[in-house]
N, C-alpha and C. Protein backbone atom coordinates (compact mmCIF):
# COMPACT_ATOMS: atom_id res chain seq x y z
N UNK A 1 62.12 81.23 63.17
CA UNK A 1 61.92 82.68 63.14
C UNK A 1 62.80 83.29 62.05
N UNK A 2 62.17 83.98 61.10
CA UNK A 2 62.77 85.21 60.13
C UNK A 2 63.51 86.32 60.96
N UNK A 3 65.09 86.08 60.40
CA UNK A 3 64.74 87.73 61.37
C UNK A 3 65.36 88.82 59.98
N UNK A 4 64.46 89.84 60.03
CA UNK A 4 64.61 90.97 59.27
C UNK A 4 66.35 91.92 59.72
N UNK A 5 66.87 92.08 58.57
CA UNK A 5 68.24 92.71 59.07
C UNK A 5 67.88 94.74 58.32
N UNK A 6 67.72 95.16 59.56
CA UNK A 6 67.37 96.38 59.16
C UNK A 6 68.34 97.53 58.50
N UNK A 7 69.65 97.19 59.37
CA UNK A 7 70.84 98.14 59.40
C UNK A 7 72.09 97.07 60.06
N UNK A 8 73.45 97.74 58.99
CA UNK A 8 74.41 97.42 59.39
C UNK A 8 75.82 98.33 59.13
N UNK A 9 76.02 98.40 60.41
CA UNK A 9 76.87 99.63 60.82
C UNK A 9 78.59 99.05 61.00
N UNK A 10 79.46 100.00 60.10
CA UNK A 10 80.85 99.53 60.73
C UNK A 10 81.60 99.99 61.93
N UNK A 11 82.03 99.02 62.22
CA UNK A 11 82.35 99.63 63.92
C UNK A 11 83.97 99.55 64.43
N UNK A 12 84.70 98.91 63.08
CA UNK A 12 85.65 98.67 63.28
C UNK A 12 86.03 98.40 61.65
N UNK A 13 87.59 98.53 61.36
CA UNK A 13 87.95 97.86 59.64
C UNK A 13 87.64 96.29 59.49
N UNK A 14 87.31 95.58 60.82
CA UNK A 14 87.38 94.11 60.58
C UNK A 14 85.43 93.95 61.24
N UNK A 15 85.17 94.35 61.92
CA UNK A 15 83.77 94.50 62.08
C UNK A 15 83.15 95.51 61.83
N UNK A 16 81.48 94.71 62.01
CA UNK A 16 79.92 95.48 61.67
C UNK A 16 79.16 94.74 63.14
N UNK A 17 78.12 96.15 63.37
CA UNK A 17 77.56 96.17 64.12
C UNK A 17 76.19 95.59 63.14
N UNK A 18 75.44 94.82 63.15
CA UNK A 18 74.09 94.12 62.56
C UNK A 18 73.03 94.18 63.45
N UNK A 19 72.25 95.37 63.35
CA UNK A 19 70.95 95.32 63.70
C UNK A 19 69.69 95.04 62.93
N UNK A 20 68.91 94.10 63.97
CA UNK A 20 68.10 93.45 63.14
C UNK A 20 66.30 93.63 63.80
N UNK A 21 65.23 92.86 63.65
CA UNK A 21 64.22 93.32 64.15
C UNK A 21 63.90 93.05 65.32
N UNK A 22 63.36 93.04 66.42
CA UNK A 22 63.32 92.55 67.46
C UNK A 22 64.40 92.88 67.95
N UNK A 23 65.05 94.11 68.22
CA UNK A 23 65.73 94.53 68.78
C UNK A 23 67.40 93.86 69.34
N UNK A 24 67.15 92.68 68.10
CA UNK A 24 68.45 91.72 67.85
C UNK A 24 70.11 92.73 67.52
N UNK A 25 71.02 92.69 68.07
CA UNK A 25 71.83 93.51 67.71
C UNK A 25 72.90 92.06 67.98
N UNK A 26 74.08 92.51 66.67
CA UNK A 26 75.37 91.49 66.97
C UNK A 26 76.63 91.74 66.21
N UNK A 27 77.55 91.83 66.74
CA UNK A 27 78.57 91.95 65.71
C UNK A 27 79.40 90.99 65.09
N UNK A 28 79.83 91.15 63.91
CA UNK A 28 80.70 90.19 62.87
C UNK A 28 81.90 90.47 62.19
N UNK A 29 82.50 89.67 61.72
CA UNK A 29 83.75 90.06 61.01
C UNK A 29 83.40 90.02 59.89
N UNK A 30 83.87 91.21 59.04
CA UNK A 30 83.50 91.13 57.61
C UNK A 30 83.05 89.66 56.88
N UNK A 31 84.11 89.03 56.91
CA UNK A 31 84.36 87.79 56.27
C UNK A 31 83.14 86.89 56.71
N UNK A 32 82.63 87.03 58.14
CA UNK A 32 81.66 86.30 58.48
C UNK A 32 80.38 86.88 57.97
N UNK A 33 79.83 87.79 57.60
CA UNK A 33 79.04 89.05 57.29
C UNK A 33 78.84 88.08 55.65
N UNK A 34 79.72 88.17 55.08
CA UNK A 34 80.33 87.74 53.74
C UNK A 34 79.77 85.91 53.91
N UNK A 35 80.09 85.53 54.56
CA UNK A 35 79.93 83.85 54.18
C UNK A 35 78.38 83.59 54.87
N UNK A 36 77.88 84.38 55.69
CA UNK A 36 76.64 84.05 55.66
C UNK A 36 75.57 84.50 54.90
N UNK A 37 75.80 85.66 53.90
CA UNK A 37 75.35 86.73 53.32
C UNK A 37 74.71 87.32 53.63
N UNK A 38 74.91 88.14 54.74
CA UNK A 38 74.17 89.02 55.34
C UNK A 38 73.72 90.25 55.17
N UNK A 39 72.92 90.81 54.72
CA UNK A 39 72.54 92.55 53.85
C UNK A 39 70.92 93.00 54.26
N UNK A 40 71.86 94.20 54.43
CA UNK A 40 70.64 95.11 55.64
C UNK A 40 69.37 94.99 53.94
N UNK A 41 68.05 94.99 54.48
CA UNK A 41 66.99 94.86 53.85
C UNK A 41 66.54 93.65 53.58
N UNK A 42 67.30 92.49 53.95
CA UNK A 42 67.32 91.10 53.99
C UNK A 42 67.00 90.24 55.00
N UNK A 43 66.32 88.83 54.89
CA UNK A 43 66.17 87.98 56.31
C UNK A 43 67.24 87.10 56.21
N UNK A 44 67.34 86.47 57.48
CA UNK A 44 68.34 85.34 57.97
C UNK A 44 67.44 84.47 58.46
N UNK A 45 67.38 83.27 57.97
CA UNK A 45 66.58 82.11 58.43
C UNK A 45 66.99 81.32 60.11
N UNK A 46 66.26 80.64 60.77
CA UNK A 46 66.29 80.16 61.62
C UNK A 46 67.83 79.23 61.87
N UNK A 47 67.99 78.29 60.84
CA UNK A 47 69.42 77.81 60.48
C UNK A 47 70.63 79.09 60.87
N UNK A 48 70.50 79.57 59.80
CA UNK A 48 71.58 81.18 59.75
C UNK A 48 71.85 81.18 61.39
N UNK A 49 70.95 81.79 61.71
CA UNK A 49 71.12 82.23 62.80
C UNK A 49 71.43 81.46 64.37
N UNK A 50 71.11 80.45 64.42
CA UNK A 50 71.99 79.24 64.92
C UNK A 50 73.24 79.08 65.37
N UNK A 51 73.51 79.25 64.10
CA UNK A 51 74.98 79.07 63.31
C UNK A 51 75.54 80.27 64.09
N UNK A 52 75.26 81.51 63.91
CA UNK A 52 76.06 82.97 64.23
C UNK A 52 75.74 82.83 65.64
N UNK A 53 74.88 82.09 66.61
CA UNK A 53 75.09 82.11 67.86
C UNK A 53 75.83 81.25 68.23
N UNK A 54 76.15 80.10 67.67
CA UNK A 54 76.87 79.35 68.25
C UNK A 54 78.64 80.04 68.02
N UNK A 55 78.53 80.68 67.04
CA UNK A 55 80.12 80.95 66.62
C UNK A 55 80.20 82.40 68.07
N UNK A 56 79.06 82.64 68.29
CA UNK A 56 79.05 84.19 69.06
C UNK A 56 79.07 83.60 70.39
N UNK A 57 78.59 82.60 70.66
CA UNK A 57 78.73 82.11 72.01
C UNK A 57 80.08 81.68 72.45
N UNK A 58 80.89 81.05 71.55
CA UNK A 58 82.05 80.19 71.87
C UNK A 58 83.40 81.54 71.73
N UNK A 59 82.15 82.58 71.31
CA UNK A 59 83.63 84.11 71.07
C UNK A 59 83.17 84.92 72.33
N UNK A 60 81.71 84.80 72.58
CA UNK A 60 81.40 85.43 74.22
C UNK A 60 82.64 84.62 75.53
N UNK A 61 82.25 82.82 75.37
CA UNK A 61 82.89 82.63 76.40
C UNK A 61 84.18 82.94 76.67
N UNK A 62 84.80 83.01 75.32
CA UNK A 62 86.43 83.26 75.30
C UNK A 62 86.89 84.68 76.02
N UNK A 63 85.76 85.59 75.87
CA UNK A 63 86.13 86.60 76.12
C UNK A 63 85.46 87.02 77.62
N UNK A 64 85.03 86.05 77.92
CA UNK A 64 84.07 85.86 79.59
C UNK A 64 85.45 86.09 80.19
N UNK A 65 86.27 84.16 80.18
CA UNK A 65 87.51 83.75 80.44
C UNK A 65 88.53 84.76 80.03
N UNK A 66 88.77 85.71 79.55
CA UNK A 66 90.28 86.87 79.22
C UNK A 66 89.79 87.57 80.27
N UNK A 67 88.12 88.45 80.63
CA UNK A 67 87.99 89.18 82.15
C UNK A 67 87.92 88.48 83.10
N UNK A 68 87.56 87.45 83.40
CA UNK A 68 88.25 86.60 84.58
C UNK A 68 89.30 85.95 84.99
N UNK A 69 90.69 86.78 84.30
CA UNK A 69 92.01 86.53 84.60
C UNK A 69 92.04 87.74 85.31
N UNK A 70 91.59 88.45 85.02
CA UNK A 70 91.97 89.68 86.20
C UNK A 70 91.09 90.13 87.57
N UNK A 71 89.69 89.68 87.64
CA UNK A 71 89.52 89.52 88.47
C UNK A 71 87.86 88.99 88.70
N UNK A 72 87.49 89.30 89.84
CA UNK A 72 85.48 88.26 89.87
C UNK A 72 84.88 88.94 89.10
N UNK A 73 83.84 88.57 88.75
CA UNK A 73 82.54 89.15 88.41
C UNK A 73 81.08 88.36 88.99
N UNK A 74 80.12 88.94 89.04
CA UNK A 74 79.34 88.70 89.34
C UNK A 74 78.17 88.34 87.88
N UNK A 75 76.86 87.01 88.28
CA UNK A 75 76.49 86.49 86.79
C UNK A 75 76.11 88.15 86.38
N UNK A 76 75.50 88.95 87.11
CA UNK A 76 75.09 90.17 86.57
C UNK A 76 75.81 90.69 86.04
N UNK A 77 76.96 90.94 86.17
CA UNK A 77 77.79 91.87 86.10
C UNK A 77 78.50 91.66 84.64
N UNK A 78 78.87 90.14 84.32
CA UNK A 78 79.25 89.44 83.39
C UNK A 78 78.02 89.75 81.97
N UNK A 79 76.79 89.83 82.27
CA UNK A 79 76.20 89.55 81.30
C UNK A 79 76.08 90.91 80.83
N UNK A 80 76.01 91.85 81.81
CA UNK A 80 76.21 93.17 81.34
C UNK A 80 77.75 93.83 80.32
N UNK A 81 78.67 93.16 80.69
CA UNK A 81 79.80 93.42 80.39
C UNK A 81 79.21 92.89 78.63
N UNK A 82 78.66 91.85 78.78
CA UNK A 82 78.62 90.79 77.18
C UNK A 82 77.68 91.65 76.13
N UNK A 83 76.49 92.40 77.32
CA UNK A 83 75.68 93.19 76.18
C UNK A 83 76.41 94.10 75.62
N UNK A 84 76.95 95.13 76.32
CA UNK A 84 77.68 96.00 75.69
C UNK A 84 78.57 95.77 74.65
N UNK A 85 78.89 94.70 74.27
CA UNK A 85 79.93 93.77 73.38
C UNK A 85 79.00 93.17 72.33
N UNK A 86 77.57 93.78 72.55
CA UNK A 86 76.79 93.20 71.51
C UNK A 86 76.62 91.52 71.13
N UNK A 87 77.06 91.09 71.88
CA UNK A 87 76.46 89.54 71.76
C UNK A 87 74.78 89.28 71.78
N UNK A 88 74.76 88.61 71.59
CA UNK A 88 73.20 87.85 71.47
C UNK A 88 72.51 87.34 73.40
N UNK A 89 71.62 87.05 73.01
CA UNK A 89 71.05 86.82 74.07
C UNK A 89 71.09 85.49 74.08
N UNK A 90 71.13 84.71 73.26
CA UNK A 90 71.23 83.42 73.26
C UNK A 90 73.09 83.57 73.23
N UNK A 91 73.53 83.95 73.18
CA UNK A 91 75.67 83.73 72.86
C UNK A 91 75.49 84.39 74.48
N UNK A 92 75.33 84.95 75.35
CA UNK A 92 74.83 85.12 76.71
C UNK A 92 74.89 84.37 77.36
N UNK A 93 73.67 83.87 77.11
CA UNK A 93 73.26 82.20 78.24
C UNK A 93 74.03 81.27 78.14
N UNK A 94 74.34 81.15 76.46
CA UNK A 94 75.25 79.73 76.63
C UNK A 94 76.42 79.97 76.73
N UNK A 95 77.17 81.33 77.27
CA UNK A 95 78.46 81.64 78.10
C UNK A 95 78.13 81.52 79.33
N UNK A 96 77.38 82.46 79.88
CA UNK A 96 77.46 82.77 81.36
C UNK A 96 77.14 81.16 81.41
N UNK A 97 76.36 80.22 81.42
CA UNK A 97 75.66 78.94 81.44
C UNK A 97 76.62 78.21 81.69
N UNK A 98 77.60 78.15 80.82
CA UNK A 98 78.97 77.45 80.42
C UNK A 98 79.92 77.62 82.19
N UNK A 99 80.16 79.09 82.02
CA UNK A 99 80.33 79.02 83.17
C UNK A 99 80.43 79.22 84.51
N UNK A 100 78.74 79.37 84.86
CA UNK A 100 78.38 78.90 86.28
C UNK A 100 78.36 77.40 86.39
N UNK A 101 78.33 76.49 85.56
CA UNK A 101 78.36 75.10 85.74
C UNK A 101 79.85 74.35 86.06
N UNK A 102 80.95 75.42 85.30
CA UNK A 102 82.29 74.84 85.56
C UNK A 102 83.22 75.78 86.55
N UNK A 103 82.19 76.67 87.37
CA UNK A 103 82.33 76.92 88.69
C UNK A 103 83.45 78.21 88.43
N UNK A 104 83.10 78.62 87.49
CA UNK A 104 84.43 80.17 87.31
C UNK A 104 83.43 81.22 87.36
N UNK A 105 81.66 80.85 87.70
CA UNK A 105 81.18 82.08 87.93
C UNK A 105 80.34 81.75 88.89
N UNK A 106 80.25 82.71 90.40
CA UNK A 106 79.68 81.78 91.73
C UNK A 106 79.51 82.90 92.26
N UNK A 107 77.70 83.86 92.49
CA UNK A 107 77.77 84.56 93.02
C UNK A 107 77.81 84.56 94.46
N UNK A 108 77.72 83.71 95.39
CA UNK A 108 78.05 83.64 96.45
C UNK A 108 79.67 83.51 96.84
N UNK A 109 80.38 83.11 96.33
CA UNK A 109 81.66 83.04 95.95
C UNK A 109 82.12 84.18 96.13
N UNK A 110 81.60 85.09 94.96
CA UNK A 110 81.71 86.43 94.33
C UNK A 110 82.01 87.52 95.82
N UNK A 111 80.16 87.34 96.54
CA UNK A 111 79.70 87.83 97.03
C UNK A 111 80.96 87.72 98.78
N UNK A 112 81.39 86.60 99.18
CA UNK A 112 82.18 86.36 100.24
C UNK A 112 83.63 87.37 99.79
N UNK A 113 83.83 86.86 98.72
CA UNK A 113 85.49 87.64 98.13
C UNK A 113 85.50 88.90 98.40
N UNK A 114 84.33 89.35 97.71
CA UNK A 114 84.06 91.22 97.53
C UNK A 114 84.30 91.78 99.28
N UNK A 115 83.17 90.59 100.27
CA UNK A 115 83.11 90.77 101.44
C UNK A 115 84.36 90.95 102.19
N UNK A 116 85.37 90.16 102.21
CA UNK A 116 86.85 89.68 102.51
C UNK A 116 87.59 90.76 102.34
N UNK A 117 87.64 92.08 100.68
CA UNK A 117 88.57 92.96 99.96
C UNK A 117 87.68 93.88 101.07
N UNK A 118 86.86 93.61 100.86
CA UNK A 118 86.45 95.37 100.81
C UNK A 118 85.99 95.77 103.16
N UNK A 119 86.35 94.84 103.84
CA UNK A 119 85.66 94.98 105.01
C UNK A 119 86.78 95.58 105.88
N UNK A 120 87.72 95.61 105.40
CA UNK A 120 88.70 96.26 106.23
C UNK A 120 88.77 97.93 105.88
N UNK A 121 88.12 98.50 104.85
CA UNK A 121 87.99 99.64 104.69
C UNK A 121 86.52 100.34 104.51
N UNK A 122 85.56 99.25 104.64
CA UNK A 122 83.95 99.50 104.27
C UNK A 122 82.90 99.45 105.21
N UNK A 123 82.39 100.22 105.89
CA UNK A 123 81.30 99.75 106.49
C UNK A 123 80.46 98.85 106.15
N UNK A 124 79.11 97.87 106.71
CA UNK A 124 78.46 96.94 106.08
C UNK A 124 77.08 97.49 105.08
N UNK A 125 77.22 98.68 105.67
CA UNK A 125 75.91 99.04 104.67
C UNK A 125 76.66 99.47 103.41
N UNK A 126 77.69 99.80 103.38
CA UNK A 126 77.74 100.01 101.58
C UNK A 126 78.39 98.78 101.12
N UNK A 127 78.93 98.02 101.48
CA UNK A 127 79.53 96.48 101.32
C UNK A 127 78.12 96.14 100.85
N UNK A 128 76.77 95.98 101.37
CA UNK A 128 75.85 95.86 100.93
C UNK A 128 75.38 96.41 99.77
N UNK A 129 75.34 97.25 99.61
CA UNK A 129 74.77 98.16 98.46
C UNK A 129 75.53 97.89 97.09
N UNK A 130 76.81 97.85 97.53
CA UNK A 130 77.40 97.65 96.55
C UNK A 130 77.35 96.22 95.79
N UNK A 131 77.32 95.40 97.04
CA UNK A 131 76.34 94.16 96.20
C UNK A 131 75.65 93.51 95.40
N UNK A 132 74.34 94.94 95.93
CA UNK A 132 72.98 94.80 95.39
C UNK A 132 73.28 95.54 94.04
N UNK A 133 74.52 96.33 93.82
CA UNK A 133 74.34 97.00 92.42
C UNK A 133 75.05 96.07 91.48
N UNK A 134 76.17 95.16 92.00
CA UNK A 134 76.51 93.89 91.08
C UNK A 134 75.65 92.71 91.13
N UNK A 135 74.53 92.58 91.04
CA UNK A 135 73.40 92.32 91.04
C UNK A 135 72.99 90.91 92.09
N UNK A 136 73.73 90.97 93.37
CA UNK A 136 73.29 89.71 93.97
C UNK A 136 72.76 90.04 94.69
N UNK A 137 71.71 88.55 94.97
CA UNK A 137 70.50 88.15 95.96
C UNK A 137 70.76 88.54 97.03
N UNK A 138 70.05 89.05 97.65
CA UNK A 138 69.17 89.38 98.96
C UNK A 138 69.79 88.62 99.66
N UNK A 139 69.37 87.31 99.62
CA UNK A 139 69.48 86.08 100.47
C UNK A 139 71.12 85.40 99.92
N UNK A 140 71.73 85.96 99.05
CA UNK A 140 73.08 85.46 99.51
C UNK A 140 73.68 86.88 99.91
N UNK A 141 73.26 88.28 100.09
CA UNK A 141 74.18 88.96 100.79
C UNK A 141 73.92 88.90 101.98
N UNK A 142 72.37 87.85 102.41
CA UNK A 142 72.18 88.14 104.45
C UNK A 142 73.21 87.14 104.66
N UNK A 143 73.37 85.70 103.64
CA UNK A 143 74.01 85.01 104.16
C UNK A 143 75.51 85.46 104.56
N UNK A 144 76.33 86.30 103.84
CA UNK A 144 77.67 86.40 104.18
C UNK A 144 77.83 87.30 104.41
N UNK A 145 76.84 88.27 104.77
CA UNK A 145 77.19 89.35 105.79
C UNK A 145 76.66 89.25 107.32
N UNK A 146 76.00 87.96 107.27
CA UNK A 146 75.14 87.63 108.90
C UNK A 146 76.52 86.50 109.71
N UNK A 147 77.71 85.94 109.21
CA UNK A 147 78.33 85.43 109.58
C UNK A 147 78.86 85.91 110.61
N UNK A 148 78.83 86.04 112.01
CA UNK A 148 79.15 86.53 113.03
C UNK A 148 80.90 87.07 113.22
N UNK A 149 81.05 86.06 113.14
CA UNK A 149 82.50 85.94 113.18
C UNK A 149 83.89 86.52 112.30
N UNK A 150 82.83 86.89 110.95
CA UNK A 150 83.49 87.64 110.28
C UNK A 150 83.02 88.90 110.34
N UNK A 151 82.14 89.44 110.89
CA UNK A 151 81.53 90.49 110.93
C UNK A 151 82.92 92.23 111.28
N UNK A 152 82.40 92.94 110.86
CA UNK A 152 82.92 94.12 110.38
C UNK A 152 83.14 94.69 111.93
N UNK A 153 84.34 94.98 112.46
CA UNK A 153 84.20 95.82 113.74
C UNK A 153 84.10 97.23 113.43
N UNK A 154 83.19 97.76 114.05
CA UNK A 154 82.70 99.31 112.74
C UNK A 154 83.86 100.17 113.89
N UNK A 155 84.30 99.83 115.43
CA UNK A 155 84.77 101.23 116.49
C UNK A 155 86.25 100.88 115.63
N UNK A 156 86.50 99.69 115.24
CA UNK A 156 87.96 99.54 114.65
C UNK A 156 88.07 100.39 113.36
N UNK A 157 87.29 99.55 113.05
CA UNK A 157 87.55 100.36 111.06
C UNK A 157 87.75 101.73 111.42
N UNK A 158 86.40 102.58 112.62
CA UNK A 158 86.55 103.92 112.27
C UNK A 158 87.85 104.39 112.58
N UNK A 159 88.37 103.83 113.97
CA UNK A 159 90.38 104.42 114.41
C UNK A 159 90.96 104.05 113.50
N UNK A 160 90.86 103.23 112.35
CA UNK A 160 92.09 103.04 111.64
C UNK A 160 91.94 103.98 110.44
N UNK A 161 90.39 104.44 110.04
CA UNK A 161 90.01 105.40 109.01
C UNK A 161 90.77 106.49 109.41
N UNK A 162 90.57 107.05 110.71
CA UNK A 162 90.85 108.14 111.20
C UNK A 162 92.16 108.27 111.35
N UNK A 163 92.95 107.21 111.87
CA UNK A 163 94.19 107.52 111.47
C UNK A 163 95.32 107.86 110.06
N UNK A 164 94.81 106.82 109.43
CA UNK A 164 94.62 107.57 108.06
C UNK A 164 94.51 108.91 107.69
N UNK A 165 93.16 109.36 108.24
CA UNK A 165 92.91 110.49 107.52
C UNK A 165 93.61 111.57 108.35
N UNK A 166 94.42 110.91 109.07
CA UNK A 166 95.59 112.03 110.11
C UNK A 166 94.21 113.10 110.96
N UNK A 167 93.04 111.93 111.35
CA UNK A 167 92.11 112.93 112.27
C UNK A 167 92.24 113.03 113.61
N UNK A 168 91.92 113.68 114.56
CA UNK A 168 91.94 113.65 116.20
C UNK A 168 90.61 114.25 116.36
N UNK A 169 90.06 113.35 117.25
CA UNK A 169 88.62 113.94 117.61
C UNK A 169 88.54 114.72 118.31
N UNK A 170 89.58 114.99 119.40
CA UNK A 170 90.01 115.88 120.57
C UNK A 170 90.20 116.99 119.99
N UNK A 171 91.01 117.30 119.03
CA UNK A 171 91.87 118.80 118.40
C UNK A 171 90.57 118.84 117.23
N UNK A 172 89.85 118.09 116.58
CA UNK A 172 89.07 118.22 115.50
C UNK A 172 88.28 119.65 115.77
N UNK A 173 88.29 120.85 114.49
CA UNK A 173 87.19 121.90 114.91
C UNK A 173 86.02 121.44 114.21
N UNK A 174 84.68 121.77 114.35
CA UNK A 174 83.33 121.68 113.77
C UNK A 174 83.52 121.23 112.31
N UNK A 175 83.93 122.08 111.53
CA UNK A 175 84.26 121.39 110.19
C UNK A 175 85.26 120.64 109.49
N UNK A 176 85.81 119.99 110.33
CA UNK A 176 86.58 118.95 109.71
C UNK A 176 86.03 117.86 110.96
N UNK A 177 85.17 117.94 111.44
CA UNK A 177 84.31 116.97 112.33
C UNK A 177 83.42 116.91 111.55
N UNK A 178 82.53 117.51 110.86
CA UNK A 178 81.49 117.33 109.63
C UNK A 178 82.66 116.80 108.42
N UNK A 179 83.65 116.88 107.61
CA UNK A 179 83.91 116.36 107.23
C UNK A 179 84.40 114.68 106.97
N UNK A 180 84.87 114.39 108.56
CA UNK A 180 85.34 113.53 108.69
C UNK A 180 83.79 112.31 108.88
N UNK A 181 83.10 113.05 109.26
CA UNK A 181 81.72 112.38 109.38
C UNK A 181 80.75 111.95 108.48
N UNK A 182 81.26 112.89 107.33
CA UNK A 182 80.52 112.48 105.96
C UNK A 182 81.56 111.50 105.37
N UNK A 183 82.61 111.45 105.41
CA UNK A 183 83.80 110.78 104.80
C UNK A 183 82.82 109.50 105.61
N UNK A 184 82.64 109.31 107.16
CA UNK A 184 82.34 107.77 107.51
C UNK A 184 81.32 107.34 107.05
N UNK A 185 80.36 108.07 106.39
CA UNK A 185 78.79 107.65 106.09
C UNK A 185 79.06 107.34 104.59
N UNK A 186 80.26 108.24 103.37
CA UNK A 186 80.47 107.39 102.28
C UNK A 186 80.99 105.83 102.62
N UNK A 187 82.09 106.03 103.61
CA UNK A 187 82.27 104.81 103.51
C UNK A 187 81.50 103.67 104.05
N UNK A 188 80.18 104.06 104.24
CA UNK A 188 78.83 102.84 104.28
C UNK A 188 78.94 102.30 105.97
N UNK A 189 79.36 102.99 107.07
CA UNK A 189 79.31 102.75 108.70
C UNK A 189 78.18 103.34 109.14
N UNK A 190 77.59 102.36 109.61
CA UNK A 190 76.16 103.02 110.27
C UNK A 190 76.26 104.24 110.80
N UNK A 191 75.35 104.50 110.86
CA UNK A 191 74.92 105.98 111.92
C UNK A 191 74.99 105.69 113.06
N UNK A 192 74.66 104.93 113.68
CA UNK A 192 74.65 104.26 114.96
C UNK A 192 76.14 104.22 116.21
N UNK A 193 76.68 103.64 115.08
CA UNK A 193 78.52 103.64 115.22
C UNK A 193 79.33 104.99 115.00
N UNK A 194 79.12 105.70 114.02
CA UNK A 194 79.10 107.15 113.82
C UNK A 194 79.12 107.86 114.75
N UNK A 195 77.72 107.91 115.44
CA UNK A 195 77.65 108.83 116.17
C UNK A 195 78.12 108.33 117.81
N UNK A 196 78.00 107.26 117.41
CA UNK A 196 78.67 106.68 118.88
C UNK A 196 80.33 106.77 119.03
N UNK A 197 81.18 107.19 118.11
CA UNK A 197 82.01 107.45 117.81
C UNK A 197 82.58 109.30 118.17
N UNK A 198 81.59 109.50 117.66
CA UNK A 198 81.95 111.02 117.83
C UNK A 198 81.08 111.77 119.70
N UNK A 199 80.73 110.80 120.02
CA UNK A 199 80.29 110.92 121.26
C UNK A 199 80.98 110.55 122.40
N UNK A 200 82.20 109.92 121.90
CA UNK A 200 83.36 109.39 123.06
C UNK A 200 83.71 110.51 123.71
């Protein structure tokens, strides 16, 4: 494949942003820009371009590995992080690829951890949701949220919310009982428990 280089934008004193046809976007260091000869109105042959994924892949993974010193990600979440960084779609796969195989990216993994941080302050429906927006399966959030045993005590979480929030349901007037009630529905506790809560 030819690919046509339409525009190339500086984005930095040491990089360019290189957009190309097919909605190819990637960035380079001058010097690399320079040794492949790259110039907007120009093609890059099938070779060329090879070449700039493999150098873009082995600079994606490096930089996979620097955000996973600080903490998970999810494969979604990761590949999103990489577009915005303008990598390739091929410097993508053969990161994230790289590593879900050497086990530093595991959305079920992911998906138990997140479960673990976040259940002592979260109800299960937004523990869920929030899931589904770091992009994991269905079928691995029934799996580690159907675990019985770890399951979320929603009458606990809410006394310990409430203590927190320095509430008393007894002394509570109407509107800071609607407040405190929307406060439990952000924090993703059924309705069910909610209202069974405020019905004691």
């Amino acid at each position: 494949m030819i690919l046509y280089i339409n525009e190339i934008i500086q984005k930095t004193n040491q990089k360019k942003l290189i957009l190309a046809d097919y909605g190819v976007k990637f960035c380079l260091y001058n010097k690399e820009i320079k040794d492949f000869k790259i110039r907007a109105g120009y093609s890059i042959d099938d070779v060329t371009f090879k070449k700039i994924n493999e150098i873009l892949g082995q600079r994606a993974l490096k930089y996979c590995l620097k955000l996973l010193e600080g903490r998970d990600y999810s494969v979604f979440c990761m590949k999103n992080k990489l577009k915005v960084k303008y990598y390739t779609d091929e410097a993508i796969e053969f990161a994230v690829n790289k590593l879900i195989n050497e086990g530093y990216l595991n959305d079920e993994n992911f998906a138990e951890n997140y479960y673990e941080l976040r259940k002592q302050n979260f109800g299960i429906r937004r523990i869920k949701n929030d899931l589904m927006r770091n992009g994991i399966a269905g079928e691995i959030i029934d799996n580690v949220l159907s675990r019985e045993e770890d399951f979320v005590d929603t009458a606990e979480l809410i006394n310990r919310l409430a203590v927190s929030k320095r509430f008393d349901l007894e002394l509570a007037g109407i509107k800071e009982k609607d407040r405190f009630y929307k406060f439990l529905v952000r924090k993703g506790i059924d309705f069910d428990s909610i209202n069974r809560y405020f019905s004691l």
